[in-house]
C-alpha atoms as a PDB file:
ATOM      1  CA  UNK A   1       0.000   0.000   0.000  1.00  0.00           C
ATOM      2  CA  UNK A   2       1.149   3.320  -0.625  1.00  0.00           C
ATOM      3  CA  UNK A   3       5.082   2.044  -1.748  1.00  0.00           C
ATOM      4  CA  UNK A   4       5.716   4.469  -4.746  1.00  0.00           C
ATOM      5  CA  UNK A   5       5.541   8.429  -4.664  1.00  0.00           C
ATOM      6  CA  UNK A   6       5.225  11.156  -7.325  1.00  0.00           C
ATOM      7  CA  UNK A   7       6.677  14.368  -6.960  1.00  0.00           C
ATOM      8  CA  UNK A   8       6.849  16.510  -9.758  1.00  0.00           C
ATOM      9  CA  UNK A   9       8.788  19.554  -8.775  1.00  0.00           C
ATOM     10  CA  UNK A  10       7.126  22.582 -11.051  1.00  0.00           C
ATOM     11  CA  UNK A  11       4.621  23.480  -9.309  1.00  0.00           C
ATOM     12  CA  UNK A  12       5.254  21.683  -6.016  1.00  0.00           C
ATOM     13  CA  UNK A  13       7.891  23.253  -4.819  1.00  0.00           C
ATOM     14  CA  UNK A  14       6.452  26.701  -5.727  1.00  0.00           C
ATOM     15  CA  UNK A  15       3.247  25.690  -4.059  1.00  0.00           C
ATOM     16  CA  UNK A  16       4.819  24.510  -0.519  1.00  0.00           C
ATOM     17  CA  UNK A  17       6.930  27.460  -0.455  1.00  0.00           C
ATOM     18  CA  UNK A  18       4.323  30.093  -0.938  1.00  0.00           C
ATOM     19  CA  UNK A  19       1.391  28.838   0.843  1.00  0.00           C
ATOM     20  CA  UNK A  20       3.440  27.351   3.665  1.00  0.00           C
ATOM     21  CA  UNK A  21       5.604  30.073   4.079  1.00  0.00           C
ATOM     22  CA  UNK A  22       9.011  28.137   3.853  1.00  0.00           C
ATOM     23  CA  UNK A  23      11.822  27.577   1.072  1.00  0.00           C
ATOM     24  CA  UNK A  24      11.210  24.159  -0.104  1.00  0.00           C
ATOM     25  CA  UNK A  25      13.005  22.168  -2.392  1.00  0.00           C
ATOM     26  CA  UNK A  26      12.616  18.564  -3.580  1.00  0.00           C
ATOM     27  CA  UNK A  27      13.711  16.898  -7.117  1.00  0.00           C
ATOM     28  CA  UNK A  28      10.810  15.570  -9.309  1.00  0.00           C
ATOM     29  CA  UNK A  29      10.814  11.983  -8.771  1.00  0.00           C
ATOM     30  CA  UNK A  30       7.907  10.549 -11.018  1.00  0.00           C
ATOM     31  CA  UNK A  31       8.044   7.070  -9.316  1.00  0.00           C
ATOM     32  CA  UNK A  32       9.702   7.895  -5.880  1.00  0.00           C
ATOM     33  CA  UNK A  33      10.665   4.504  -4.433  1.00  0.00           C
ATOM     34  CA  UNK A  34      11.635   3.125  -0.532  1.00  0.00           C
ATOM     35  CA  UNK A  35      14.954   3.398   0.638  1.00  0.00           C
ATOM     36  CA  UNK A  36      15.001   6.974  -1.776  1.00  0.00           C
ATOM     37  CA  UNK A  37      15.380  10.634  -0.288  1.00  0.00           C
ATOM     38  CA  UNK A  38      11.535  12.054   0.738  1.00  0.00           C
ATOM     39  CA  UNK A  39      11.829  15.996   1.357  1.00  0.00           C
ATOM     40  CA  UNK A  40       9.348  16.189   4.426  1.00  0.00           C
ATOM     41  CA  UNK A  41       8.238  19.203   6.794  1.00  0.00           C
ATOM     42  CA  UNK A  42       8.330  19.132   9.948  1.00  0.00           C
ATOM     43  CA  UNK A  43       7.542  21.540  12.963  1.00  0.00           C
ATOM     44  CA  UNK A  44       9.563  23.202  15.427  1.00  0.00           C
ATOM     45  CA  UNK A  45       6.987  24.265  17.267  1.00  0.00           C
ATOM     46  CA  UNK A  46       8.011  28.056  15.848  1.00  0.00           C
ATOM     47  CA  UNK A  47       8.151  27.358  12.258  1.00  0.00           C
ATOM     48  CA  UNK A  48       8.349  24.465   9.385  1.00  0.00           C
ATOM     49  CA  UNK A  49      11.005  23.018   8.472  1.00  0.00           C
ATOM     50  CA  UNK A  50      12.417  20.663   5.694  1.00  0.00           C
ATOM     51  CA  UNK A  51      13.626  17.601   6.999  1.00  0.00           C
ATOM     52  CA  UNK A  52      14.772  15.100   4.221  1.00  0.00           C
ATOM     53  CA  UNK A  53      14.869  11.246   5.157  1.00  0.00           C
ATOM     54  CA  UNK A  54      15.159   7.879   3.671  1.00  0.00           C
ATOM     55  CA  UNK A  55      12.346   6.408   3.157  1.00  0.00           C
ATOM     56  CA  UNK A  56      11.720   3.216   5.346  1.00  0.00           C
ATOM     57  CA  UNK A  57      12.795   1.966   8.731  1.00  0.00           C
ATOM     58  CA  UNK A  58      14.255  -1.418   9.568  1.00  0.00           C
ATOM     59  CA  UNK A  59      13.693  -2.220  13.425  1.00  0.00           C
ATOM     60  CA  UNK A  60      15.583  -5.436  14.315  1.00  0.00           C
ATOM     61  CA  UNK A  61      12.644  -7.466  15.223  1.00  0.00           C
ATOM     62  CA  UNK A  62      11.438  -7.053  11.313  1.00  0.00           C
ATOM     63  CA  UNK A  63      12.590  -8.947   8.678  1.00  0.00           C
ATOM     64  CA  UNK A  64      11.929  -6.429   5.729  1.00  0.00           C
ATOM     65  CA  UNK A  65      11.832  -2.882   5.715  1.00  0.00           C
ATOM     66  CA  UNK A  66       8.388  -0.944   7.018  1.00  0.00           C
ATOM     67  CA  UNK A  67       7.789   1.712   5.045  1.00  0.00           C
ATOM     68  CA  UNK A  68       3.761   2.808   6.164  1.00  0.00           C
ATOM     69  CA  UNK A  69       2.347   2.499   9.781  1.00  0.00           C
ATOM     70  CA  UNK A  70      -1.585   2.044  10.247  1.00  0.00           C
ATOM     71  CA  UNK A  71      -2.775   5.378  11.799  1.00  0.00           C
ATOM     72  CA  UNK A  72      -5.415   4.038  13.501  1.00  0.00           C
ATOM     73  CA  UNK A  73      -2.775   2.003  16.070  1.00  0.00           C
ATOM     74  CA  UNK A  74      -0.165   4.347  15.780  1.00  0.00           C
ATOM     75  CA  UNK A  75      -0.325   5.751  19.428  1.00  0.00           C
ATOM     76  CA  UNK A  76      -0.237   2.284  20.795  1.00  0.00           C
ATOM     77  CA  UNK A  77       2.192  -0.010  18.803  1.00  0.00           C
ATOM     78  CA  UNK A  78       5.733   0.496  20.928  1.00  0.00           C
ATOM     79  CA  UNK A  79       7.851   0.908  16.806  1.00  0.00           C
ATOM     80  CA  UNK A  80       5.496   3.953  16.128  1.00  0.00           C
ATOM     81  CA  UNK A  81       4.589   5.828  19.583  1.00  0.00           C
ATOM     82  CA  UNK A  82       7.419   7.488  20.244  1.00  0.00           C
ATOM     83  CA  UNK A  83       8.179   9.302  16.942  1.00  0.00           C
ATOM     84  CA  UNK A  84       3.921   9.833  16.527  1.00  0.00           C
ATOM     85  CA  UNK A  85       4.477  11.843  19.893  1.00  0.00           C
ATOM     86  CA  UNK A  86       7.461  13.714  19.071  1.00  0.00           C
ATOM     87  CA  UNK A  87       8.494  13.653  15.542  1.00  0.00           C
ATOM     88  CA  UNK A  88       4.931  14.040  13.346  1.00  0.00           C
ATOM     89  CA  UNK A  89       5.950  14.892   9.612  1.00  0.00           C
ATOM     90  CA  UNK A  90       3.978  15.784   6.199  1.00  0.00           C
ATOM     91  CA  UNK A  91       5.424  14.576   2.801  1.00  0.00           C
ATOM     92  CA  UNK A  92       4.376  16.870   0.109  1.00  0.00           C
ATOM     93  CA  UNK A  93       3.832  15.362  -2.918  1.00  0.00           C
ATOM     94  CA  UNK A  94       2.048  15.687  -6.544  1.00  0.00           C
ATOM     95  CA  UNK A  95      -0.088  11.976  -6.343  1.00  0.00           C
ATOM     96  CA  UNK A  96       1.186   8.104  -5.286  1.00  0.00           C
ATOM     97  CA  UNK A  97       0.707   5.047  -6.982  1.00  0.00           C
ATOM     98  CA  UNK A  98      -1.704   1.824  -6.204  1.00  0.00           C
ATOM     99  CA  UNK A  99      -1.779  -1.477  -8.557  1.00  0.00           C
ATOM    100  CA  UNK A 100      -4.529  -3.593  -8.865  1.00  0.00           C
ATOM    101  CA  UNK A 101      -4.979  -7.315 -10.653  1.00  0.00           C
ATOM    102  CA  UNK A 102      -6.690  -7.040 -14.107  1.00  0.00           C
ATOM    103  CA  UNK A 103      -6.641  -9.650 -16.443  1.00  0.00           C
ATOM    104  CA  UNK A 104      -3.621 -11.722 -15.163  1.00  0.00           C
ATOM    105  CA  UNK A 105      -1.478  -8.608 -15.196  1.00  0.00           C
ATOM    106  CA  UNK A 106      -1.024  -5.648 -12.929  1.00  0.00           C
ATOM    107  CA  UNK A 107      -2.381  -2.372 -13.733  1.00  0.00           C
ATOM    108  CA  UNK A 108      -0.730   0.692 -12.761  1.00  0.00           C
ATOM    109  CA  UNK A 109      -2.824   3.789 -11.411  1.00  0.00           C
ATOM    110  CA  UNK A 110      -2.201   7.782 -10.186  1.00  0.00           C
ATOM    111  CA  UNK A 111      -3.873   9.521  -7.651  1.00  0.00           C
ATOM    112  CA  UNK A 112      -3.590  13.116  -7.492  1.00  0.00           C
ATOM    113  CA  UNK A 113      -5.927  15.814  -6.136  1.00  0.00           C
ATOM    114  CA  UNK A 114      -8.509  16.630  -8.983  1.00  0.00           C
ATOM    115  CA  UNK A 115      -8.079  20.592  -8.850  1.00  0.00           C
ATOM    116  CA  UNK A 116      -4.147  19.772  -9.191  1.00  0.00           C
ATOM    117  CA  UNK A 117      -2.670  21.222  -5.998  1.00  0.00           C
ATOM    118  CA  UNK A 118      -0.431  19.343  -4.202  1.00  0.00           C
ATOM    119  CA  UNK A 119      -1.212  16.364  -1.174  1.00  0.00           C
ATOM    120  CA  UNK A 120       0.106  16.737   2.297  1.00  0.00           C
ATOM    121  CA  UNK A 121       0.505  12.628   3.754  1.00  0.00           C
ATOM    122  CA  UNK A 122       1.423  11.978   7.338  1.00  0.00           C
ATOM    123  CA  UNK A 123       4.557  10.530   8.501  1.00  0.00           C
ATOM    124  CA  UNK A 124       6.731   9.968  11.364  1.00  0.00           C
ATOM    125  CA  UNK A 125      10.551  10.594  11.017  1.00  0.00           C
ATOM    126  CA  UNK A 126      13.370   8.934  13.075  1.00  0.00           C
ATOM    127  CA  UNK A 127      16.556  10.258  13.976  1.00  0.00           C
ATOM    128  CA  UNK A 128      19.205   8.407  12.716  1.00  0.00           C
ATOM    129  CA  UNK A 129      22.859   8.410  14.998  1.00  0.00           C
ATOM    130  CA  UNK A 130      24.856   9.874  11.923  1.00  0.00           C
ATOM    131  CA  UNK A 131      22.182  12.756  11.793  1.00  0.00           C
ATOM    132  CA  UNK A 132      20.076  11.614   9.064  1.00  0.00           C
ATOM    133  CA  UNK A 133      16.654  10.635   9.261  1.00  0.00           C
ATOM    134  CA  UNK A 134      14.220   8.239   8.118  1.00  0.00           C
ATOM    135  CA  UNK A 135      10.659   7.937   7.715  1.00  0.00           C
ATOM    136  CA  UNK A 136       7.134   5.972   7.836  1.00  0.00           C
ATOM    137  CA  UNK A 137       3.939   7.284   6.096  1.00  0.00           C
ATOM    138  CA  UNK A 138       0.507   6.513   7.687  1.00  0.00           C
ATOM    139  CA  UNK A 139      -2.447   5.083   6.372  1.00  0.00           C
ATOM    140  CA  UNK A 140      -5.693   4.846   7.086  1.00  0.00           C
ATOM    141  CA  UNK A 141      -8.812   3.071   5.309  1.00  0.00           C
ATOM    142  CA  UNK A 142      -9.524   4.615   2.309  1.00  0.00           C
ATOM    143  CA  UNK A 143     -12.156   7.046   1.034  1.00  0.00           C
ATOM    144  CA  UNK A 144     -15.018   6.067  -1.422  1.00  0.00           C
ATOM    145  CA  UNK A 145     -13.228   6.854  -4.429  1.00  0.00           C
ATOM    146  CA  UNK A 146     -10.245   4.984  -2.980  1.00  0.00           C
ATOM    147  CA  UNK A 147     -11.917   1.721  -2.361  1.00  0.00           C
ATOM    148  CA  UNK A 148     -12.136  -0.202  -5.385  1.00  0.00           C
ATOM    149  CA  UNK A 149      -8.124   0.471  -5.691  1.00  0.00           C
ATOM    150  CA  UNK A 150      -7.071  -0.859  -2.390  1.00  0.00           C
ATOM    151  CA  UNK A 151      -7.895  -1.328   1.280  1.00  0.00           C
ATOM    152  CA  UNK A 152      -5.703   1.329   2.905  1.00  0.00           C
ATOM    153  CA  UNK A 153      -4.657   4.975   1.494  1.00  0.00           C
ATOM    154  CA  UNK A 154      -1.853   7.399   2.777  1.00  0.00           C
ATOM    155  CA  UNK A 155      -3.336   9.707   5.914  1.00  0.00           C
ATOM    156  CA  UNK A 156      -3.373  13.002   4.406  1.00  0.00           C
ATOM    157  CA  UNK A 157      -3.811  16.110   6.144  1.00  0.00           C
ATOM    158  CA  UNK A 158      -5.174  19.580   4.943  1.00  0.00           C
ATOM    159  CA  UNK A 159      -3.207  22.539   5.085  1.00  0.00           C
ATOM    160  CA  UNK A 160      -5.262  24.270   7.089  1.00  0.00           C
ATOM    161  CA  UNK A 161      -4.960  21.874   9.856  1.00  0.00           C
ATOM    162  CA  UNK A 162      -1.125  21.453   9.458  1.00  0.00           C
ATOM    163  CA  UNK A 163      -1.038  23.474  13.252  1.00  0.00           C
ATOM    164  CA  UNK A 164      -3.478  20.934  15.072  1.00  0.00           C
ATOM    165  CA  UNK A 165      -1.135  17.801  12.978  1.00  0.00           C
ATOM    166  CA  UNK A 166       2.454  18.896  14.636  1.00  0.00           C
ATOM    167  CA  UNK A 167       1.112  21.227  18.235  1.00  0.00           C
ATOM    168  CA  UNK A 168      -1.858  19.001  19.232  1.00  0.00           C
ATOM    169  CA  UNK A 169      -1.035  15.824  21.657  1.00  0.00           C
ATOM    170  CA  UNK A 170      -1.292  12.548  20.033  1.00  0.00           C
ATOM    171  CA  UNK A 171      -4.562  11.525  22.098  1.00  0.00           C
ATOM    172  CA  UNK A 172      -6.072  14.794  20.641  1.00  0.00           C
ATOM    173  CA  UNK A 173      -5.231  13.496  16.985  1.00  0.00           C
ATOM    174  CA  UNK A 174      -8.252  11.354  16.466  1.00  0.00           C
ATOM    175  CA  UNK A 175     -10.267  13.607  14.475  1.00  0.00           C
ATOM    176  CA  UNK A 176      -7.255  13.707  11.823  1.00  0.00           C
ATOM    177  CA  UNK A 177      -6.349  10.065  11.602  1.00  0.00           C
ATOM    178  CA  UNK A 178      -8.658   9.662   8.427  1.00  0.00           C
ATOM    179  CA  UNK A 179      -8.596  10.996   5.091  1.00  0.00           C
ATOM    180  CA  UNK A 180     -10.549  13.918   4.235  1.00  0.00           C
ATOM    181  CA  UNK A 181     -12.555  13.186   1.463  1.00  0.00           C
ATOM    182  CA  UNK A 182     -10.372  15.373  -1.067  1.00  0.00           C
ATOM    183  CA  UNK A 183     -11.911  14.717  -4.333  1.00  0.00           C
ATOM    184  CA  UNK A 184      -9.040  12.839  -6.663  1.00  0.00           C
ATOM    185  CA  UNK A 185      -8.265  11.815 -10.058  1.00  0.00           C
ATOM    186  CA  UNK A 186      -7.135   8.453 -11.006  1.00  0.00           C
ATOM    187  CA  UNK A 187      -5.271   7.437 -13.518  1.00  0.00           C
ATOM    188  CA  UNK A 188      -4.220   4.323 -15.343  1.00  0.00           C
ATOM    189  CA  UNK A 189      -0.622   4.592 -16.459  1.00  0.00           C
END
C-alpha cells in the first residue's frame, strides 16, 4: 500500500513554499521509491522546516523494511509511539501510486488531487545516529473513491490543519487520523 511516490517539482515546490511560508526544495521523482530521499516538513513548534529522510525503517525485530504504519494504532504499537508523539511529519507530494490485478497482469494507477494542488501525507521521522533521518507514512482506510483500488490509502492532512497535525497531543489526533474526502483523479498509467 502506498510504496511508490510522485513528486513533480514545477509546481510543487512553488506551491509549498508560498502557501506554507518556507523555502522548499525537492527533485521531481515521477516514481519515488523506498529506501530513496523524501523531502518532508516538519515543525519546530516556531516554524516548518524541511527535513529530508530515507524512506523506510528497519527495526531489528522485522525482517523487511516498514515503510507505512496504520494510523489508527499508531499511538499504541511500541515501533510507532514514540516518533507519533514527538516527531509528526507531512510529505508533500504531486499523487502516489496503487496497482490492482486485471486480467492476469497488474495495472498501474495515479492519484492526485482533482483541482491539481499538491497532497500533504502523514509521517513519522526517526533520527538516525549519523544525523540523518528516516521515515514511515501513515495510512488509514480509504475514502469512497479509494476503495475499489485498495484497502488502505496514505493519511493526508489539509493545510489548514497542518497546526493541530504537529502542536496538538497525540490523544487529541483522532479527528485527523482519516482521510478527508479530497476529491481525486485516477489514472491508469
Amino acid at each position: 500500500m502506498c510504496g511508490r511516490l510522485n513528486v513533480i517539482s514545477d509546481p510543487l515546490c512553488d506551491w509549498v513554499s508560498g502557501q506554507l511560508g518556507i523555502k522548499f526544495h525537492s527533485e521531481t521523482n515521477r516514481d519515488l521509491r523506498p529506501t530513496q530521499r523524501v523531502a518532508t516538513l516538519a515543525s519546530d513548534g516556531m516554524a516548518l522546516n524541511q527535513v529530508d529522510a530515507s524512506w523506510g525503517i528497519k527495526p531489528d525485530w522485522a525482517k523487511r523494511l516498514l515503510i507505512n504504519a496504520q494510523a489508527e494504532t499508531v499511538r499504541e504499537k511500541p515501533t510507532f509511539a514514540q516518533a507519533f508523539a514527538h516527531h509528526r511529519v507531512v510529505v508533500p507530494c504531486s499523487g502516489w501510486y496503487e496497482w490492482q490485478q486485471a486480467n492476469g497482469a497488474k495495472q498501474k494507477y495515479l492519484f492526485q488531487r482533482r483541482d491539481g494542488q499538491p497532497l500533504l501525507m502523514a509521517g513519522l521521522v526517526y533520527p538516525q545516529l549519523d544525523g540523518d533521518h528516516a521515515l514511515v507514512t501513515l495510512t488509514t482506510k480509504p475514502i469512497a473513491s479509494c476503495s475499489p483500488y485498495h484497502h488502505r490509502m496514505p493519511l493526508l492532512v489539509e493545510p489548514q490543519a497542518l497546526d493541530f497535525w504537529f502542536g496538538a497531543a497525540p490523544h487529541e489526533l483522532d479527528a485527523l487520523l482519516s482521510s478527508p474526502d479530497i476529491p481525486l483523479s485516477i489514472t491508469s498509467c
